[in-house]
Protein backbone atom coordinates (compact mmCIF):
# COMPACT_ATOMS: atom_id res chain seq x y z
CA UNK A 1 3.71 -1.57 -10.42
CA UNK A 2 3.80 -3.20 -14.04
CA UNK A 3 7.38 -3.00 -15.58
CA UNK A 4 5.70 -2.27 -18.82
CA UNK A 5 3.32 0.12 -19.12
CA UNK A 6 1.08 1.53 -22.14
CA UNK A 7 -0.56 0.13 -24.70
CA UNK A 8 2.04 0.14 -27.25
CA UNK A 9 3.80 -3.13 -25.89
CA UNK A 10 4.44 -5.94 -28.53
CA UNK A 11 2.89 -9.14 -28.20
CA UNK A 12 6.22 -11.59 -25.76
CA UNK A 13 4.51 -15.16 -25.53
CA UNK A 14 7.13 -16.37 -23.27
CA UNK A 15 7.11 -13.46 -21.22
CA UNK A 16 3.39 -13.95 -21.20
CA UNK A 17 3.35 -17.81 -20.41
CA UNK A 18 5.68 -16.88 -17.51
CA UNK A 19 3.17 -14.21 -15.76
CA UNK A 20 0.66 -16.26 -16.66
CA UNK A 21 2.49 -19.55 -14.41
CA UNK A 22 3.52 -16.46 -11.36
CA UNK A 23 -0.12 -15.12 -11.21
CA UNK A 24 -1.28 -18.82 -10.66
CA UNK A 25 1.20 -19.37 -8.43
CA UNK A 26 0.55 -16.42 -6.29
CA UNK A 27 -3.43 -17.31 -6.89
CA UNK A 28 -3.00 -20.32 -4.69
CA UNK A 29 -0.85 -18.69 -2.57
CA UNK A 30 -3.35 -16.32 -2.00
CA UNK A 31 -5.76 -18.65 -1.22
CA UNK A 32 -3.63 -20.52 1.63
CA UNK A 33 -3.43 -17.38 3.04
CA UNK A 34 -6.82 -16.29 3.60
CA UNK A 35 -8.53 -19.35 4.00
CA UNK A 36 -6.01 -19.67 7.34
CA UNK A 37 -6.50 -16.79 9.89
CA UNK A 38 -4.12 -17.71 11.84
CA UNK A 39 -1.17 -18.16 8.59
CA UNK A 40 2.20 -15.90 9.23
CA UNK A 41 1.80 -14.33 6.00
CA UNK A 42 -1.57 -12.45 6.56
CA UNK A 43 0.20 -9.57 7.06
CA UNK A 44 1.57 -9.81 3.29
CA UNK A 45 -1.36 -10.95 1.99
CA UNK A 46 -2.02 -6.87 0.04
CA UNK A 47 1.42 -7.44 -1.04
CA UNK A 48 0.62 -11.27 -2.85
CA UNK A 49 -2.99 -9.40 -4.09
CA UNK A 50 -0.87 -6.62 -5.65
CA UNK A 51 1.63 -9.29 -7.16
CA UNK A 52 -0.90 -11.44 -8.45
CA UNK A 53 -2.51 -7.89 -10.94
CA UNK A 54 0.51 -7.10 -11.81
CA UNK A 55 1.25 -10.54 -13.45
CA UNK A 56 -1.52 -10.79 -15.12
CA UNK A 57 -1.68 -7.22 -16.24
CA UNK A 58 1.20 -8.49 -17.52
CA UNK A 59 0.44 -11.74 -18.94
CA UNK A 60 -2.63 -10.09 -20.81
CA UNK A 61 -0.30 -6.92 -22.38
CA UNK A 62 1.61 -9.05 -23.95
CA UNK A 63 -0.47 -12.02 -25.20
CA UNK A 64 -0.91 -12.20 -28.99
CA UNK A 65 -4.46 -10.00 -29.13
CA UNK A 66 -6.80 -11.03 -32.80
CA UNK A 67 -6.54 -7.58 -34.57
CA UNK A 68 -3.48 -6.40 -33.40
């Protein structure tokens, strides 16, 4: 669940930058995880999946957009 919502969000570059760094964080994460059947976390692994949209929902909402 995305803390912010809607389309009405302003443009946060920082905020972006730093979703942008946790969703490729939890990217690679995500791929230790699956490519090891046998890893601890496979269990989590929908939990990582549904971290890694939410960061870049919210890297995307609130990256500068041209025309906004």
């Amino acid at each position: 669940m995305s803390w912010f919502s809607g389309s009405s969000e302003q443009p946060a570059e920082a905020f972006a930058a730093e979703e942008q760094h946790r969703a490729g964080g939890l990217a690679s994460r995500i791929v230790a995880i699956s490519s090891d059947p046998g890893h601890p976390s496979q269990g989590s692994l929908p939990y990582y999946r549904e971290a890694y949209q939410d960061a870049s929902q919210n890297a995307a909402t609130h990256t500068s957009q041209p025309g906004r």
